[in-house]
C-alpha atoms as a PDB file:
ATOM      1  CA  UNK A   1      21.272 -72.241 -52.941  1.00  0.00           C
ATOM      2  CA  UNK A   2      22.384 -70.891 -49.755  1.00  0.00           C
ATOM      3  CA  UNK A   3      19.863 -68.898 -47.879  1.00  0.00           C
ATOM      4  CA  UNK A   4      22.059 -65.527 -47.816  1.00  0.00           C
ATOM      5  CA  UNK A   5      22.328 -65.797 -52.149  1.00  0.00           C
ATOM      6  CA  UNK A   6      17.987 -65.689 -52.185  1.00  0.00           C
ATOM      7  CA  UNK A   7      15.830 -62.706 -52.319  1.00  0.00           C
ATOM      8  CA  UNK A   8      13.273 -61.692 -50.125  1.00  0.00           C
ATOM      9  CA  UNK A   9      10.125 -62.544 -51.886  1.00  0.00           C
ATOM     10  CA  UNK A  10       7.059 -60.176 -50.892  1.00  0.00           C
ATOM     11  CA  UNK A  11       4.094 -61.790 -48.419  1.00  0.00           C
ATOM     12  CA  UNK A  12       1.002 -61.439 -49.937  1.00  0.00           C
ATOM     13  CA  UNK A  13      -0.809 -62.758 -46.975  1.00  0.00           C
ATOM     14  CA  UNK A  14      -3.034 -65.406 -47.174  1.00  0.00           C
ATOM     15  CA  UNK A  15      -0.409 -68.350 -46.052  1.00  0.00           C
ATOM     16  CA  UNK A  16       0.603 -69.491 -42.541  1.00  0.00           C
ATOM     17  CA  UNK A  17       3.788 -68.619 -40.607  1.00  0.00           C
ATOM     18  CA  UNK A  18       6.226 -71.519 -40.512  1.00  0.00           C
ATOM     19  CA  UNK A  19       5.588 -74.152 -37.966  1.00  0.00           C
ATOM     20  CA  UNK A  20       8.380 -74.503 -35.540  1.00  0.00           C
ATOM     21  CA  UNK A  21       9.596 -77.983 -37.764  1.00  0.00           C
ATOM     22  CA  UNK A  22       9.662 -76.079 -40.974  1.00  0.00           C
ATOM     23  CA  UNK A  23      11.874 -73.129 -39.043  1.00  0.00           C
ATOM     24  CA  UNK A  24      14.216 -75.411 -38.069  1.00  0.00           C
ATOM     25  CA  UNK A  25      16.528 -75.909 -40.322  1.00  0.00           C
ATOM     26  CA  UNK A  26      16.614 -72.007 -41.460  1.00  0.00           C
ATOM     27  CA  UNK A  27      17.115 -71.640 -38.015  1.00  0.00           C
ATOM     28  CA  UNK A  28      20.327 -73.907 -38.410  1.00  0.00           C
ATOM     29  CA  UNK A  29      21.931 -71.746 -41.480  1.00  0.00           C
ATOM     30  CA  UNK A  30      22.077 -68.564 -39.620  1.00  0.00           C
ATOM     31  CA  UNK A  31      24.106 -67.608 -36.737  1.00  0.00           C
ATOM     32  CA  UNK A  32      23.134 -67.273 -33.247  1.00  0.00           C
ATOM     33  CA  UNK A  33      19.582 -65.946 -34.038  1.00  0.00           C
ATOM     34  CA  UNK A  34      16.818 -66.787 -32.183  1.00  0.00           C
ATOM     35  CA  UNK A  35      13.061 -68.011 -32.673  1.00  0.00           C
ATOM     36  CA  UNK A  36      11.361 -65.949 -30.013  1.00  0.00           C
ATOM     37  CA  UNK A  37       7.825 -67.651 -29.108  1.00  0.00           C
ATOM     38  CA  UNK A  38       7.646 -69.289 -32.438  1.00  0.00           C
ATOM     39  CA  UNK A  39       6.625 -65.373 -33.996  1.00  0.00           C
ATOM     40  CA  UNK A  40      10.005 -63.670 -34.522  1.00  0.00           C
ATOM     41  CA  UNK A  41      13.991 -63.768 -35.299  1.00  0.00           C
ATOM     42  CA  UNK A  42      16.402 -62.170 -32.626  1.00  0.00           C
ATOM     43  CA  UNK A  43      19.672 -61.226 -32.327  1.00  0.00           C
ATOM     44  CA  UNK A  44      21.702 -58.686 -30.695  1.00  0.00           C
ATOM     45  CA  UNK A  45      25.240 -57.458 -31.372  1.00  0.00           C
ATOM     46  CA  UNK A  46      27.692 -56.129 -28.797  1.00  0.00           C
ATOM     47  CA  UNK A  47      29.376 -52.607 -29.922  1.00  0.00           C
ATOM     48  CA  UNK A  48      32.268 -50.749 -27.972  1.00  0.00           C
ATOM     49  CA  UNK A  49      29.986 -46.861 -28.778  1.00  0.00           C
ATOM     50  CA  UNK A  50      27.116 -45.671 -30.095  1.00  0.00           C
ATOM     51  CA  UNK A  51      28.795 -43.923 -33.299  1.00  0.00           C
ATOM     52  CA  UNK A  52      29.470 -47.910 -34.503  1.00  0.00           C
ATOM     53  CA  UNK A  53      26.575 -49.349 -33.209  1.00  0.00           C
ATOM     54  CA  UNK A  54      24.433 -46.815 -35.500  1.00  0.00           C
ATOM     55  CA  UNK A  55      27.254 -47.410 -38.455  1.00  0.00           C
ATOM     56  CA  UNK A  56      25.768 -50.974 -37.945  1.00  0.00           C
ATOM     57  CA  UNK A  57      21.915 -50.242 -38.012  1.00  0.00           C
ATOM     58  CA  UNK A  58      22.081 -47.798 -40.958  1.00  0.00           C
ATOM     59  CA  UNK A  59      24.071 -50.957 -42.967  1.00  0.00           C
ATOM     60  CA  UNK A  60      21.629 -53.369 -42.000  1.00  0.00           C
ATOM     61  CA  UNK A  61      18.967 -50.532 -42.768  1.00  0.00           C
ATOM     62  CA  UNK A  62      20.040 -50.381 -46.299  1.00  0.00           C
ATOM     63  CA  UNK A  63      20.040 -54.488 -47.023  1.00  0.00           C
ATOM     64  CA  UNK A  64      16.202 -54.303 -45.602  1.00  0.00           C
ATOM     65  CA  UNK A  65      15.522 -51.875 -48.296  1.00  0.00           C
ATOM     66  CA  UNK A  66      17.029 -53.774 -51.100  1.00  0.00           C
ATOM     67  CA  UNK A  67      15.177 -57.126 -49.973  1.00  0.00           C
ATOM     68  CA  UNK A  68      11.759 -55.222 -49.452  1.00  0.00           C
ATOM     69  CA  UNK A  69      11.837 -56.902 -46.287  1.00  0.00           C
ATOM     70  CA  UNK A  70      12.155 -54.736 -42.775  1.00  0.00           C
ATOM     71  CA  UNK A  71      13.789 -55.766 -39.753  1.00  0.00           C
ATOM     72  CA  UNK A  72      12.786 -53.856 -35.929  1.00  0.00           C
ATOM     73  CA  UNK A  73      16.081 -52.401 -34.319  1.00  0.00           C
ATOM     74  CA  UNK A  74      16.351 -51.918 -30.652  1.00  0.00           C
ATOM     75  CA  UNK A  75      19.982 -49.667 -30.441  1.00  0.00           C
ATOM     76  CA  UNK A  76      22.023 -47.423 -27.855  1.00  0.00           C
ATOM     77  CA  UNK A  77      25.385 -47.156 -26.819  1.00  0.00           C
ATOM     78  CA  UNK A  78      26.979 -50.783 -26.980  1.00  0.00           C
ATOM     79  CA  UNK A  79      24.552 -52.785 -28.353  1.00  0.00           C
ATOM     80  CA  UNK A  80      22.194 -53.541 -31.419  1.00  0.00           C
ATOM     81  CA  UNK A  81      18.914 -55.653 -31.125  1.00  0.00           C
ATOM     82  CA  UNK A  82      17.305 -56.772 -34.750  1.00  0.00           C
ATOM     83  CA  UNK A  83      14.114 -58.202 -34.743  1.00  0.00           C
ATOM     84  CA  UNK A  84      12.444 -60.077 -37.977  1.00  0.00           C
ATOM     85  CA  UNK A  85       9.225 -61.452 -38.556  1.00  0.00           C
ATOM     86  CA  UNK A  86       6.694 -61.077 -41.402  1.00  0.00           C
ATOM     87  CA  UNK A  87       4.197 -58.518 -40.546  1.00  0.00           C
ATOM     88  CA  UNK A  88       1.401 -60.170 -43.048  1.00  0.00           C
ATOM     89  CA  UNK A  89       1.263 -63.120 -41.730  1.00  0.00           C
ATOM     90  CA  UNK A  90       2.136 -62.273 -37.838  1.00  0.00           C
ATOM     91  CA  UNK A  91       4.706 -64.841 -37.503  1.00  0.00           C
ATOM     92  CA  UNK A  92       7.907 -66.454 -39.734  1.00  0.00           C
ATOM     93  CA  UNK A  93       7.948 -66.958 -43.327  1.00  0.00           C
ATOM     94  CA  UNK A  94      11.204 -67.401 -45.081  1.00  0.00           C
ATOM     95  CA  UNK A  95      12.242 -64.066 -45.817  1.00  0.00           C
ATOM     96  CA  UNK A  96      13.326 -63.573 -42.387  1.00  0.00           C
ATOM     97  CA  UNK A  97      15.870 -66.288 -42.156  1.00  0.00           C
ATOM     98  CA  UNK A  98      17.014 -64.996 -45.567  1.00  0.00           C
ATOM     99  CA  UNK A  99      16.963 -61.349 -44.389  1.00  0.00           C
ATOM    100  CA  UNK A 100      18.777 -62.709 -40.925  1.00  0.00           C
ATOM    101  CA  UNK A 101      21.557 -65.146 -43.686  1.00  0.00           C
ATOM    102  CA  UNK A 102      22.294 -61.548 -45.039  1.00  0.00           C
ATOM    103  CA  UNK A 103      22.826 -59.654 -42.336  1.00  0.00           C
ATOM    104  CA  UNK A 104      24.934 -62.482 -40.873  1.00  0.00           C
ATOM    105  CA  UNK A 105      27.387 -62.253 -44.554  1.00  0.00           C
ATOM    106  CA  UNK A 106      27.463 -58.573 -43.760  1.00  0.00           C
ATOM    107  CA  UNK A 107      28.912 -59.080 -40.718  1.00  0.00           C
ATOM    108  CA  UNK A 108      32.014 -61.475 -41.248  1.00  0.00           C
END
């Protein structure tokens, strides 16, 4: 199954963040994200005005809600910033390379 068909499954805690072998190949089925400091997904998106840029946040916004999972937006005029990481566990599980496969679909 391809990571953007899965659901978010809730962190109960209690389990370690992914080591930087086992985020490697979720790291490979997204697009252009990136594995800041082992702890967190980033991308950003280039926009031509703020009016789209918050069109895109507010989209994304609504595909967090559905997964349970919640991504950190940095936004302004021309560009969006998404951040994902798993706040129970302080670092990468899963769900963030699913929630980043979804946002990805959303965007072709």
């Amino acid at each position: 199954m391809k990571l953007h068909e899965k659901r978010c499954e809730p962190c109960r805690g209690g389990v370690p963040p992914l080591t930087l072998e086992e985020q490697a190949p979720l790291l490979a089925a997204v697009d252009d994200w990136l594995v800041v400091d082992g702890h967190h997904l980033e991308k950003t998106w280039p926009f031509e005005d703020f009016a789209t840029a918050l069109v895109f946040v507010n989209a994304v916004g609504a595909i967090c809600e559905d997964q349970g999972h919640h991504a950190n937006f940095e936004f302004g005029w021309g560009e969006v910033l998404v951040r994902s990481w798993t706040h129970k566990i302080d670092g990468l599980a899963e769900a963030d390379f699913i929630l980043a496969a979804k946002i990805d679909r959303m965007c072709l």
